[in-house]
PDB file of N, CA and C in Angstrom:
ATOM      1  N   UNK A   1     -13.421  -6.704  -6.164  1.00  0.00           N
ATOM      2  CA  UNK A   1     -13.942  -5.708  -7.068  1.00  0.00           C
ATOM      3  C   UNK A   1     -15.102  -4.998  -6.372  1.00  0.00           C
ATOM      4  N   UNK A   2     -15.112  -3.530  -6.582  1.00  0.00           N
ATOM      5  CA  UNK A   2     -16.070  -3.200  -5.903  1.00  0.00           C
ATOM      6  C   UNK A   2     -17.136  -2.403  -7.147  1.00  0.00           C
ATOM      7  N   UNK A   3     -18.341  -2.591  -6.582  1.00  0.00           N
ATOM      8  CA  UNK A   3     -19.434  -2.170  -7.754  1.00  0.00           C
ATOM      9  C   UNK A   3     -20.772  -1.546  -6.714  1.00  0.00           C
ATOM     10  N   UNK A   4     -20.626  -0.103  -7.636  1.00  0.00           N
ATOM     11  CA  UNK A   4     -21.193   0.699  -6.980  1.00  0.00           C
ATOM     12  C   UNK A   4     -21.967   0.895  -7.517  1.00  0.00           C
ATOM     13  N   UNK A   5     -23.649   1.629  -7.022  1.00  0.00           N
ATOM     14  CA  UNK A   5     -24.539   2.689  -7.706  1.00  0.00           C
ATOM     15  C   UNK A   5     -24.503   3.910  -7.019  1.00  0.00           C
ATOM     16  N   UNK A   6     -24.534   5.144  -8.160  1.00  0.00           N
ATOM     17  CA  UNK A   6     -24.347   6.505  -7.391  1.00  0.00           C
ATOM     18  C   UNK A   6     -26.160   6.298  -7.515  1.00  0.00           C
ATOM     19  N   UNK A   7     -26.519   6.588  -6.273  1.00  0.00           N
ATOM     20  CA  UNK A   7     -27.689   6.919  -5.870  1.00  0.00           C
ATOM     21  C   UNK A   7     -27.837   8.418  -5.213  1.00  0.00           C
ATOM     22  N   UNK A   8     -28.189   9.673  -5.320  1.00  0.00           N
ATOM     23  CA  UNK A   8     -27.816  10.685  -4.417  1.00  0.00           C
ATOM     24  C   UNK A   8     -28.302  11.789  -5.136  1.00  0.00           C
ATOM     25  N   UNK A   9     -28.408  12.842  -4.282  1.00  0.00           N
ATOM     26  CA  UNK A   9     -28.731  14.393  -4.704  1.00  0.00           C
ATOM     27  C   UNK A   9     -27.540  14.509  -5.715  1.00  0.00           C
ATOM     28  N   UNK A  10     -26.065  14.285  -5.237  1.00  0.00           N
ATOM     29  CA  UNK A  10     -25.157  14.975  -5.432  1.00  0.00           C
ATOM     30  C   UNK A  10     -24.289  13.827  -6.052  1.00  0.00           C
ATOM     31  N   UNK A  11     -24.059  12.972  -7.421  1.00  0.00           N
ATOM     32  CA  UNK A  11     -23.324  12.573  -7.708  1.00  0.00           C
ATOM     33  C   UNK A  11     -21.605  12.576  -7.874  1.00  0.00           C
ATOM     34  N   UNK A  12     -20.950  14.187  -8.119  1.00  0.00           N
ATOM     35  CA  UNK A  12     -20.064  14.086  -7.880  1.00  0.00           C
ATOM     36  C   UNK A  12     -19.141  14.050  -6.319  1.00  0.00           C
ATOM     37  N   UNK A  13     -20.722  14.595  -5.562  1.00  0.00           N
ATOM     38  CA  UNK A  13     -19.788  14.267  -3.783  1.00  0.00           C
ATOM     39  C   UNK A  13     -19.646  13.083  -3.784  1.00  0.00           C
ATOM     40  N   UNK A  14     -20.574  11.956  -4.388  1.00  0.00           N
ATOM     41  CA  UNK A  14     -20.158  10.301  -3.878  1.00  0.00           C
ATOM     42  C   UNK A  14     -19.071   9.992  -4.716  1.00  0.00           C
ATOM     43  N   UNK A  15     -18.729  10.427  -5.788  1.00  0.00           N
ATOM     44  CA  UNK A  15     -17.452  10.418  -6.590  1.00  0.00           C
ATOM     45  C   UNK A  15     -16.387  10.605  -6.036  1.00  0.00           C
ATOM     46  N   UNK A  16     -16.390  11.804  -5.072  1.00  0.00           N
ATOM     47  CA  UNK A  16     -15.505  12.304  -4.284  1.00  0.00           C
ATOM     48  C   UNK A  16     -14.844  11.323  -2.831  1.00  0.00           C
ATOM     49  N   UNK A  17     -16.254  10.843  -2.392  1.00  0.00           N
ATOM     50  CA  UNK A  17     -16.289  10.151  -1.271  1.00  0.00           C
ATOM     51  C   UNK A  17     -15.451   8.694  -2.023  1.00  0.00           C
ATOM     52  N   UNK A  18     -15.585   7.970  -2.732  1.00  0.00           N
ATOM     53  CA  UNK A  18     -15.240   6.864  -3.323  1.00  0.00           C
ATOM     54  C   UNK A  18     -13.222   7.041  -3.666  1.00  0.00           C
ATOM     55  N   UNK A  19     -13.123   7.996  -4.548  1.00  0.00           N
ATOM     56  CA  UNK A  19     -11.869   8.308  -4.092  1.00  0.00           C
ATOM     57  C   UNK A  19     -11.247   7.998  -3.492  1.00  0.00           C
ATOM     58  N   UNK A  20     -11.799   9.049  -1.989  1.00  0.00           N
ATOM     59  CA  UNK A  20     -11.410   8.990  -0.508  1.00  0.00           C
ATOM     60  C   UNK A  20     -11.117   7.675  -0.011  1.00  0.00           C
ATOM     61  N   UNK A  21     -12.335   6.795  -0.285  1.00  0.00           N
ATOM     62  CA  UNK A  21     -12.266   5.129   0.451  1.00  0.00           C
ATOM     63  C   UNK A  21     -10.968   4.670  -0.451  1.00  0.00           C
ATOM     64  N   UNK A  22     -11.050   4.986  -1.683  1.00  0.00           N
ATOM     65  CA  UNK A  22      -9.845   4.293  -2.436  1.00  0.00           C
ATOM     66  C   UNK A  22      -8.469   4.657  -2.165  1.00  0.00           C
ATOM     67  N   UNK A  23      -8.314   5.484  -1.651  1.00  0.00           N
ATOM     68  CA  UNK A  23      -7.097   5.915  -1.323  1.00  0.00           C
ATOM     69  C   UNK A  23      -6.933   5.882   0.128  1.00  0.00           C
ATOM     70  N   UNK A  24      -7.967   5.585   1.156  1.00  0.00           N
ATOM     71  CA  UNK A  24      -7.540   5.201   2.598  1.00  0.00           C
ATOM     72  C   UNK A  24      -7.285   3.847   2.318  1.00  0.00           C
ATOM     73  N   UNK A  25      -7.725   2.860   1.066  1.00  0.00           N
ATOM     74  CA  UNK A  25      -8.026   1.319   1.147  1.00  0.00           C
ATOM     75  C   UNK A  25      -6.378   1.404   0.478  1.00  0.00           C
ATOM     76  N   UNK A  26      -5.742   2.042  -0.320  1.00  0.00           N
ATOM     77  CA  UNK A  26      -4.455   1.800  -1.171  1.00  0.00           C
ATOM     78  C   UNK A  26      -3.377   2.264  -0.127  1.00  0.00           C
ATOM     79  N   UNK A  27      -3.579   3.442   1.086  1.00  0.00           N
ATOM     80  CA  UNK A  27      -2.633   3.366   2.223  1.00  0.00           C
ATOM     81  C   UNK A  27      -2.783   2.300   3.178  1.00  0.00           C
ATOM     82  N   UNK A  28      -4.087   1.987   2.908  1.00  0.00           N
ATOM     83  CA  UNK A  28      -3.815   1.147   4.359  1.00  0.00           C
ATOM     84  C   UNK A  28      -3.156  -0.206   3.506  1.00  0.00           C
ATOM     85  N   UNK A  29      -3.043  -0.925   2.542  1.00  0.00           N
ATOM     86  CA  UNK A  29      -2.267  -1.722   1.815  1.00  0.00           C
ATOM     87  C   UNK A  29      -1.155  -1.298   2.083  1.00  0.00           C
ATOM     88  N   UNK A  30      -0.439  -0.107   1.628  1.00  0.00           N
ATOM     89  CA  UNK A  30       0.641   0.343   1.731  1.00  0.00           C
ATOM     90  C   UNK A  30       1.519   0.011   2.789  1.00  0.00           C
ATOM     91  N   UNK A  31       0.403   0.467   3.896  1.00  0.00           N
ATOM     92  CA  UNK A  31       1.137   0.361   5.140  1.00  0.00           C
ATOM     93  C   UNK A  31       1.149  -1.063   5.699  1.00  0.00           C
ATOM     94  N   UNK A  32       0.489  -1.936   5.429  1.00  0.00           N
ATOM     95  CA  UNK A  32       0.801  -3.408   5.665  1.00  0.00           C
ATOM     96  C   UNK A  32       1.651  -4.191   4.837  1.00  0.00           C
ATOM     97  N   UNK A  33       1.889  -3.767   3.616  1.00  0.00           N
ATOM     98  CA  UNK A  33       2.789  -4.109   2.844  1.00  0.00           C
ATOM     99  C   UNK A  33       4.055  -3.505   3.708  1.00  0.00           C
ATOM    100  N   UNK A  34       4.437  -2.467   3.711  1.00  0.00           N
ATOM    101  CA  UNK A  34       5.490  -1.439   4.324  1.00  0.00           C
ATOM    102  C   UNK A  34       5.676  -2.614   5.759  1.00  0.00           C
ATOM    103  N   UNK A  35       4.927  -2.885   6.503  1.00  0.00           N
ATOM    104  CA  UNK A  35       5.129  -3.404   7.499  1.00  0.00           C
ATOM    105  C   UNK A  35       5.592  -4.972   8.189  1.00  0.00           C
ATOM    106  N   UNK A  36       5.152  -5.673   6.550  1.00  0.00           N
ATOM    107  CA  UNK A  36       5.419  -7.205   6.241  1.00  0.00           C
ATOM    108  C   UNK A  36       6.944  -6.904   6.232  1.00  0.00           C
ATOM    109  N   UNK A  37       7.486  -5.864   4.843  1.00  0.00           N
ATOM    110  CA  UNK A  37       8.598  -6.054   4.475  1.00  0.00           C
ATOM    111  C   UNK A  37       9.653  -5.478   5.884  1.00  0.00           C
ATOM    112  N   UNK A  38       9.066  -4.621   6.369  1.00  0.00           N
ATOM    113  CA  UNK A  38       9.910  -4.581   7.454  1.00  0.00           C
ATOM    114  C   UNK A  38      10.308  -5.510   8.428  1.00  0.00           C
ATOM    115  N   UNK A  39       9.427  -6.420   8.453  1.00  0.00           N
ATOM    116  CA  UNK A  39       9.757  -7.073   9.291  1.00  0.00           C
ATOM    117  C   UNK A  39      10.690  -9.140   9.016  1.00  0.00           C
ATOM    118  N   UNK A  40      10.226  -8.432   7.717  1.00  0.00           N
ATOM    119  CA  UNK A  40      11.127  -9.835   6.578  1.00  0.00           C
ATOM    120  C   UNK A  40      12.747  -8.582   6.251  1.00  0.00           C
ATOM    121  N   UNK A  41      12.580  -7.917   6.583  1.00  0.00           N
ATOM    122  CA  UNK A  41      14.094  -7.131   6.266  1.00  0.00           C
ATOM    123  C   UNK A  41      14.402  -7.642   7.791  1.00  0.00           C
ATOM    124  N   UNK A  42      14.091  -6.993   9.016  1.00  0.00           N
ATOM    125  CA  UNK A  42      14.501  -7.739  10.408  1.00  0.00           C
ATOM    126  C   UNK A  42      15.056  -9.124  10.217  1.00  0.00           C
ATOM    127  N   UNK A  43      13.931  -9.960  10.041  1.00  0.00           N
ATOM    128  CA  UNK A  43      14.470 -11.370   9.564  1.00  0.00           C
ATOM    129  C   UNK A  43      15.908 -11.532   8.553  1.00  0.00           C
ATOM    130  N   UNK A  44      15.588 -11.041   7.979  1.00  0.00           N
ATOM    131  CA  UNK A  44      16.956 -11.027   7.009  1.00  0.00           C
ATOM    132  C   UNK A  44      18.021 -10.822   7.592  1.00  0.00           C
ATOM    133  N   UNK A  45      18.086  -9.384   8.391  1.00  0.00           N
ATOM    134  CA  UNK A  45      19.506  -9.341   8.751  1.00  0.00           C
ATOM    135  C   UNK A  45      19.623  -9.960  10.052  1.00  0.00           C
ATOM    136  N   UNK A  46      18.864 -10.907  11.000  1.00  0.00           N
ATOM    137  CA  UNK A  46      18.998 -11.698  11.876  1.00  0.00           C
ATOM    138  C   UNK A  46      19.795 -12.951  10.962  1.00  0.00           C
ATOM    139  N   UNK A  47      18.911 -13.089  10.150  1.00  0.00           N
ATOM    140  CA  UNK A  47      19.714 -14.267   9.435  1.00  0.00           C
ATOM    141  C   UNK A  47      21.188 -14.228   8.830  1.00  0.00           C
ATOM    142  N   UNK A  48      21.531 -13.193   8.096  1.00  0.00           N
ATOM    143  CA  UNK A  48      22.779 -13.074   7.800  1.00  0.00           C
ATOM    144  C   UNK A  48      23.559 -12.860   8.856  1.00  0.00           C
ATOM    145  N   UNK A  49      23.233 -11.604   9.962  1.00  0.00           N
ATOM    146  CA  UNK A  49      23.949 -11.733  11.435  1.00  0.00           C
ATOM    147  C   UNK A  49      24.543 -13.455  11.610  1.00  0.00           C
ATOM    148  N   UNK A  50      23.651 -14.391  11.906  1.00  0.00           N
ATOM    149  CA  UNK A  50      24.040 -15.953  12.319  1.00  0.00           C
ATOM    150  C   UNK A  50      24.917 -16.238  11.097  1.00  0.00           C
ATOM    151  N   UNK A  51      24.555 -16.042   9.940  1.00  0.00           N
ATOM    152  CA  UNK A  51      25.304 -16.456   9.124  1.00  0.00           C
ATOM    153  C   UNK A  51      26.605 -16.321   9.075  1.00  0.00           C
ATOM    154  N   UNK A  52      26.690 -14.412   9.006  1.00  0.00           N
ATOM    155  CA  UNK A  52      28.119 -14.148   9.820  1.00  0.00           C
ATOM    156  C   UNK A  52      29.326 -14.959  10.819  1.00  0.00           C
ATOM    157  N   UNK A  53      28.191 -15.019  11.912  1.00  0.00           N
ATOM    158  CA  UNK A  53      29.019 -15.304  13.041  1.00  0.00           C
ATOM    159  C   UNK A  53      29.496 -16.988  12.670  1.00  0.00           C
ATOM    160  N   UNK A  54      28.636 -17.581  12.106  1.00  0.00           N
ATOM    161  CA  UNK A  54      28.533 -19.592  11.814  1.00  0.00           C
ATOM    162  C   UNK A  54      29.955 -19.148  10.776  1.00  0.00           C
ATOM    163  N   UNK A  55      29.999 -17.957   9.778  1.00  0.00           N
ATOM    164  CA  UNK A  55      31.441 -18.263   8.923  1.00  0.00           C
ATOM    165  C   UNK A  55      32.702 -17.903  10.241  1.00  0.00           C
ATOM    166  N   UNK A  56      32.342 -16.826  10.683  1.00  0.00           N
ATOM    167  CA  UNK A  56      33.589 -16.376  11.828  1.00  0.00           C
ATOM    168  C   UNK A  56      34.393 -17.296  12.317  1.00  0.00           C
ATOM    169  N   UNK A  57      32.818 -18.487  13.030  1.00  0.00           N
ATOM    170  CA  UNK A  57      33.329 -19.828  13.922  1.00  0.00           C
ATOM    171  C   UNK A  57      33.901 -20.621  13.019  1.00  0.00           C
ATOM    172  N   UNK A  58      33.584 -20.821  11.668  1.00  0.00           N
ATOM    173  CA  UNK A  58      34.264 -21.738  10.770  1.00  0.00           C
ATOM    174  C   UNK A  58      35.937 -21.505  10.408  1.00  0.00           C
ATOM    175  N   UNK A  59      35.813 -20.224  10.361  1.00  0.00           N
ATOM    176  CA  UNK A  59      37.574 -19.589  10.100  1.00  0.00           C
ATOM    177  C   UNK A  59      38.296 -20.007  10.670  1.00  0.00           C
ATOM    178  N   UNK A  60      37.303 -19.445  12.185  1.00  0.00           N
ATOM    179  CA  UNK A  60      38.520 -19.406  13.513  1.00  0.00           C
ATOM    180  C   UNK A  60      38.906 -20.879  13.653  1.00  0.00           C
ATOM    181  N   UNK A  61      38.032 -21.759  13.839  1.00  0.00           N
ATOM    182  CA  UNK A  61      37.962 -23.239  13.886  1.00  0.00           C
ATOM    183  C   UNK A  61      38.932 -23.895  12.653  1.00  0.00           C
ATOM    184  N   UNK A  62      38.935 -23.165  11.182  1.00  0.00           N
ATOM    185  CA  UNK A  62      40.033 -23.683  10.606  1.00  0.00           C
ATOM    186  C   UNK A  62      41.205 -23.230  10.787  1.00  0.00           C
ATOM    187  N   UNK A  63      41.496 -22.130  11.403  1.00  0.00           N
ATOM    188  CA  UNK A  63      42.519 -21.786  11.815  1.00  0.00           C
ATOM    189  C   UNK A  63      43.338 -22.062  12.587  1.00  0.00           C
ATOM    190  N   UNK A  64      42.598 -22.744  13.661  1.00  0.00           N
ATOM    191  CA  UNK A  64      43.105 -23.634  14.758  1.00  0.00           C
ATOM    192  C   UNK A  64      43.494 -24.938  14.548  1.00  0.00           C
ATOM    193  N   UNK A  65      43.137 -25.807  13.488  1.00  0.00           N
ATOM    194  CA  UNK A  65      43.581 -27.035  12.663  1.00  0.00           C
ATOM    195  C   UNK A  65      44.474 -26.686  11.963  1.00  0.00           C
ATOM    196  N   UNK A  66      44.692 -25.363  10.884  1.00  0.00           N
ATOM    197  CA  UNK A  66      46.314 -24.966  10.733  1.00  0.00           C
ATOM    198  C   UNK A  66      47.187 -24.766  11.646  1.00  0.00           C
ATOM    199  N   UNK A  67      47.003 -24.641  12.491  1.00  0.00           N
ATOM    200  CA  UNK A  67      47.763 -23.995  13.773  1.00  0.00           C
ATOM    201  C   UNK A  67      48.438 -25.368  14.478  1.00  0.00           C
ATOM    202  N   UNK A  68      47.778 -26.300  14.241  1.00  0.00           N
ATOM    203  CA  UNK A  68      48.156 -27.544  15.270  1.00  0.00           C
ATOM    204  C   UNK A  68      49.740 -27.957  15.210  1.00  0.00           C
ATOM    205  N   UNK A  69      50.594 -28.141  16.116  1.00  0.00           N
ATOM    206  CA  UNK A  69      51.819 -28.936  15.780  1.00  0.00           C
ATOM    207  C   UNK A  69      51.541 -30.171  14.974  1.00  0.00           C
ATOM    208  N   UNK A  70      52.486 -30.868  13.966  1.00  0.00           N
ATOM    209  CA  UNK A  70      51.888 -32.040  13.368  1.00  0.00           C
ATOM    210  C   UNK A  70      53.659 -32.691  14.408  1.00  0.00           C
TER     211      UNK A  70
END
């Protein structure tokens, strides 16, 4: 929480200025948020990629146990 006193000639410039910090402080969230999830989306589709390929090998691998002469 932030707690301010307008101290100043010009109260609505520090109004103005406060804004400003609040909205560089809510992009720069943004953009680390934006940047977590990007990189848990990477993760993700690394993970399903393996996942993929671990069912592929499972198919092919049962396929080859149907396949056997008995």
């Amino acid at each position: 929480m932030l707690l301010l006193v307008l101290i100043g000639e010009n109260p609505l410039f520090t109004l103005l200025q406060l804004n400003k910090l609040e909205e560089d402080a809510f992009y720069g969230e943004s953009q680390k948020i934006r940047k977590n999830l990007s990189g848990d989306s990477h993760r993700l589709r690394r993970t399903i990629k393996l996942l993929d390929n671990q069912q592929h090998l499972r198919s092919w691998t049962e396929a080859q146990f149907i396949a056997l002469p008995l």
